[in-house]
Each structure stands twice: as structure tokens, then as C-alpha cells.
N, C-alpha and C. Protein backbone atom coordinates (compact mmCIF):
# COMPACT_ATOMS: atom_id res chain seq x y z
N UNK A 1 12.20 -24.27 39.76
CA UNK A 1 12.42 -25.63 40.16
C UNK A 1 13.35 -25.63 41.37
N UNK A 2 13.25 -26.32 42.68
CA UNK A 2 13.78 -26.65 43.42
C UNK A 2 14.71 -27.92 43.19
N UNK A 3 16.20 -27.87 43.60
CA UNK A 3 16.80 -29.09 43.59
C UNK A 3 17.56 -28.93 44.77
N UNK A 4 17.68 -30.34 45.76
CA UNK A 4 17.82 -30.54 46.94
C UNK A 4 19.10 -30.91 46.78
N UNK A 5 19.84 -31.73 45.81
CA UNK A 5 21.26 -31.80 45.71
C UNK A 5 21.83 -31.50 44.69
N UNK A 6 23.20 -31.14 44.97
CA UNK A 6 23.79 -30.65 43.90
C UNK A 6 23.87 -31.36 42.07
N UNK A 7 24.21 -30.89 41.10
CA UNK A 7 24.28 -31.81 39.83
C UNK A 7 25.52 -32.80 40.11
N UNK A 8 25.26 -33.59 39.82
CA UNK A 8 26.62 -34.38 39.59
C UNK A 8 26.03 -35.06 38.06
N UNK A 9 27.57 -35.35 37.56
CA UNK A 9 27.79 -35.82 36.31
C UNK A 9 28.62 -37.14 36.29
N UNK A 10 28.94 -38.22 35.12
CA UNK A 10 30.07 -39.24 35.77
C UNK A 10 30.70 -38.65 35.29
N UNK A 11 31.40 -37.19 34.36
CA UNK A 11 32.57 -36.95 33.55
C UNK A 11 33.50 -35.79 34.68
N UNK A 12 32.65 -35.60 35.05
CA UNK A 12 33.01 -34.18 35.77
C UNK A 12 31.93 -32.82 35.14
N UNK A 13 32.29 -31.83 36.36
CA UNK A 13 31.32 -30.56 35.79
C UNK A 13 32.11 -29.27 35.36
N UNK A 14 31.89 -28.85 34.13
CA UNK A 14 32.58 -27.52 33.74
C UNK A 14 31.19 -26.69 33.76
N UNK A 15 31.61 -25.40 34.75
CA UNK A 15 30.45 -24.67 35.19
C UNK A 15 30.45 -23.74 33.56
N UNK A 16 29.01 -23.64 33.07
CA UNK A 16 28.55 -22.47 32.31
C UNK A 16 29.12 -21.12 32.54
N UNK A 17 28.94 -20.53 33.44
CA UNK A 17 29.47 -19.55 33.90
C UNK A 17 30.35 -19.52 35.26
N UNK A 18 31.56 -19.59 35.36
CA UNK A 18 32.53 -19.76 36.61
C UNK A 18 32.11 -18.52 36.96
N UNK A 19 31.69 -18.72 38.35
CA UNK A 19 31.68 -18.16 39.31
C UNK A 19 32.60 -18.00 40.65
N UNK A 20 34.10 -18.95 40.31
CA UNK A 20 34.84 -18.91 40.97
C UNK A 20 36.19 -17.42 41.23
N UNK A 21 36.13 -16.89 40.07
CA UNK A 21 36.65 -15.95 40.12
C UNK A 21 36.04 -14.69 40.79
N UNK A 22 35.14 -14.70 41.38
CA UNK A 22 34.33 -13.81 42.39
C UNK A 22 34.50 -14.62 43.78
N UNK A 23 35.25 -15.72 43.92
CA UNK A 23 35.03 -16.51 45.30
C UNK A 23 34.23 -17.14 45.40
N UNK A 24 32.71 -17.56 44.98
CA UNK A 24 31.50 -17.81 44.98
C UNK A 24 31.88 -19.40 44.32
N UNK A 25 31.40 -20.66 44.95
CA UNK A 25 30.70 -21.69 45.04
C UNK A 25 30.15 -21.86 43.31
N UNK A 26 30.08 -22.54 42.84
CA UNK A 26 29.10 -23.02 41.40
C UNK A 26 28.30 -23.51 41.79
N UNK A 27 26.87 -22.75 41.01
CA UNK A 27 25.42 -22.98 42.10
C UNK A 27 25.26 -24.41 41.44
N UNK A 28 25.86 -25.06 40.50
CA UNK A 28 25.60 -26.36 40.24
C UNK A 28 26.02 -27.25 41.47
N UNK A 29 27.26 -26.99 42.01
CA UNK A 29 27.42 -27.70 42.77
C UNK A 29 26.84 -27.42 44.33
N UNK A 30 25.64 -26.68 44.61
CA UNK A 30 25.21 -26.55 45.81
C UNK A 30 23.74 -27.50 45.91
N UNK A 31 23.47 -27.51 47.23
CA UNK A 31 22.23 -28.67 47.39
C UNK A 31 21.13 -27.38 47.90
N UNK A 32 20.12 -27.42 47.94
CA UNK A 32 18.95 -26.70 47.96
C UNK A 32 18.57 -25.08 47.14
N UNK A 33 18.81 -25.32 46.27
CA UNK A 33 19.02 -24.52 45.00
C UNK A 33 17.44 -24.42 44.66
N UNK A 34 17.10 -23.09 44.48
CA UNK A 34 15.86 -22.98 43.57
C UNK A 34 16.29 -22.39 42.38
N UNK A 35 16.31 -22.72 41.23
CA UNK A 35 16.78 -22.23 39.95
C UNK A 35 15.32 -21.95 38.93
N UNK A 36 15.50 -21.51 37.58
CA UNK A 36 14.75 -21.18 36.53
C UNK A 36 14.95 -20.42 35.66
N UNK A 37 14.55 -19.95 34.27
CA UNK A 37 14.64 -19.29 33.40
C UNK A 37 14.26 -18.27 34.02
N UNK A 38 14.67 -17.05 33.43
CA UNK A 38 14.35 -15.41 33.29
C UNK A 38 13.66 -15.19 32.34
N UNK A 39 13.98 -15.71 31.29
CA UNK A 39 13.31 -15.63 30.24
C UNK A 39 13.49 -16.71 29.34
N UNK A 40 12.11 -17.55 28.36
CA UNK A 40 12.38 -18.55 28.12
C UNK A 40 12.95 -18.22 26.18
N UNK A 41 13.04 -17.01 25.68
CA UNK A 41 13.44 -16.61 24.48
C UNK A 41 13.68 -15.38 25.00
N UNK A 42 15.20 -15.39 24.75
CA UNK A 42 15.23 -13.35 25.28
C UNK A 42 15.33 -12.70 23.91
N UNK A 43 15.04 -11.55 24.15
CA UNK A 43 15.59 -10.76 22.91
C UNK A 43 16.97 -10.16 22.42
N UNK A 44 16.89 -9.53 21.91
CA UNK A 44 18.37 -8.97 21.28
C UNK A 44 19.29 -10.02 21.29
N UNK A 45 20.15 -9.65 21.71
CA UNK A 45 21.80 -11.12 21.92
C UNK A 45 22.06 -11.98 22.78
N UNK A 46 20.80 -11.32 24.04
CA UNK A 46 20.81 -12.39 24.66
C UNK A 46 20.07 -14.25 24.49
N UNK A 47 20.28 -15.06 24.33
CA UNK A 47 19.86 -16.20 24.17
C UNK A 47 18.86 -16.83 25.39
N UNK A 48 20.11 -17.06 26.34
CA UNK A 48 19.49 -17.31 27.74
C UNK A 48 19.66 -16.86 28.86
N UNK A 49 19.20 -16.70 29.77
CA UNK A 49 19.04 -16.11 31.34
C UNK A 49 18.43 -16.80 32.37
N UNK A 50 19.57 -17.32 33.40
CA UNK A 50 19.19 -18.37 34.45
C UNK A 50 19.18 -17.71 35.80
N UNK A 51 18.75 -17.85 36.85
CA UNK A 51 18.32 -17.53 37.77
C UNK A 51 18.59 -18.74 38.61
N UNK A 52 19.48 -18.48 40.07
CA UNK A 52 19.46 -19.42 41.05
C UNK A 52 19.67 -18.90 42.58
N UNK A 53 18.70 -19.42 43.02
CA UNK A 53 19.17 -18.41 44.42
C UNK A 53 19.47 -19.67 45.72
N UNK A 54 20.14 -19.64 46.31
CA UNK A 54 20.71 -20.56 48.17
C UNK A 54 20.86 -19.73 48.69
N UNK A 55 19.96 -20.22 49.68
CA UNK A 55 19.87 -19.33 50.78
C UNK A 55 21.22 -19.64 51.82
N UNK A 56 21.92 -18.36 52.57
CA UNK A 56 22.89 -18.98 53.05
C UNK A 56 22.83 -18.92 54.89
N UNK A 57 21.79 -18.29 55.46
CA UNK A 57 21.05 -18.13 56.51
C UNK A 57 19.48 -17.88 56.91
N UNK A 58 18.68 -17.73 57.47
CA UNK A 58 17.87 -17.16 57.66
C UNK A 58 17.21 -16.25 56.72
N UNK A 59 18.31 -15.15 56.79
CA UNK A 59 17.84 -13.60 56.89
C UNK A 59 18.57 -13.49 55.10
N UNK A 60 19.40 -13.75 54.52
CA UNK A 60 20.07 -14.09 52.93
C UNK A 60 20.12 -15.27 52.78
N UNK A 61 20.08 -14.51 51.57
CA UNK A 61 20.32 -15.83 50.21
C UNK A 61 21.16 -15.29 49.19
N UNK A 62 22.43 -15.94 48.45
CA UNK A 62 22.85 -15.55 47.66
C UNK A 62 22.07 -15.74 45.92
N UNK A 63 22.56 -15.01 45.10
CA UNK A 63 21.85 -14.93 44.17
C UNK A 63 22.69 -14.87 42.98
N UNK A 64 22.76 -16.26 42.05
CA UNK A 64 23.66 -16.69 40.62
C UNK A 64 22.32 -15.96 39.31
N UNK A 65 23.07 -15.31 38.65
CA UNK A 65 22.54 -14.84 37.28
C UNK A 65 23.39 -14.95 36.25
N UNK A 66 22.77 -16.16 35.54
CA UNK A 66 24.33 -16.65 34.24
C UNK A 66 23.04 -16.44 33.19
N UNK A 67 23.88 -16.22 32.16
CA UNK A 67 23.63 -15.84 30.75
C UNK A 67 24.20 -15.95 29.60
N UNK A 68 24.11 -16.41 28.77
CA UNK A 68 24.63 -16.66 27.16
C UNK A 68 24.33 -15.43 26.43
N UNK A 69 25.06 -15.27 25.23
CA UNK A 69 25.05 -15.04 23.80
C UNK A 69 25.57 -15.89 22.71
């Protein structure tokens, strides 16, 4: 799924997985985001696996991989 702007919420957003402690942006809060499942039932302990990639020029794109147990 493509989303052109970022999530907004009226409460505020607590990211799933902070990605701020790497320096990195919360791909929730970025605008042209292609996101999706990895898998829609994983096995073993994992539960879920998300996938989001913004492109940040041309030539890259950065790439968010959050996951539960």
C-alpha cells in the first residue's frame, strides 16, 4: 500500500517500533511511504512483520522493518 501522507492521530503517535534511537525518522510519520506485511501469519514467535520503504533520492530509499512477538 502506498500512503502519500504521513499517519496522524487526534491523541498523538507512539511509534510501534522507535526508530529514533538509530536517528531515523518514524516511517509513520513520513509522507510517500509504501508499506505492507511480510508476512500475513508468521511462524514461530514471530506474530508480525511490516515492511516500509521512502525513498530519500533518486538513486535510495531507506528501508523500516518492525516486528512483534
Amino acid at each position: 500500500m502506498h500512503r502519500d501522507a504521513p499517519v496522524t492521530s487526534g491523541k498523538g503517535h507512539t511509534p510501534t517500533t522507535p526508530f529514533a534511537h538509530l536517528g531515523l525518522k518514524e516511517p509513520e510519520t513520513l509522507a510517500d511511504v509504501t508499506e505492507g506485511p511480510v508476512c500475513t501469519v508468521c511462524d514461530g514467535e514471530l506474530d508480525w512483520l511490516i515492511i516500509a520503504v521512502h525513498p530519500i533520492d533518486a538513486q535510495r530509499d531507506q528501508v523500516y522493518l518492525s516486528g512483534a512477538v
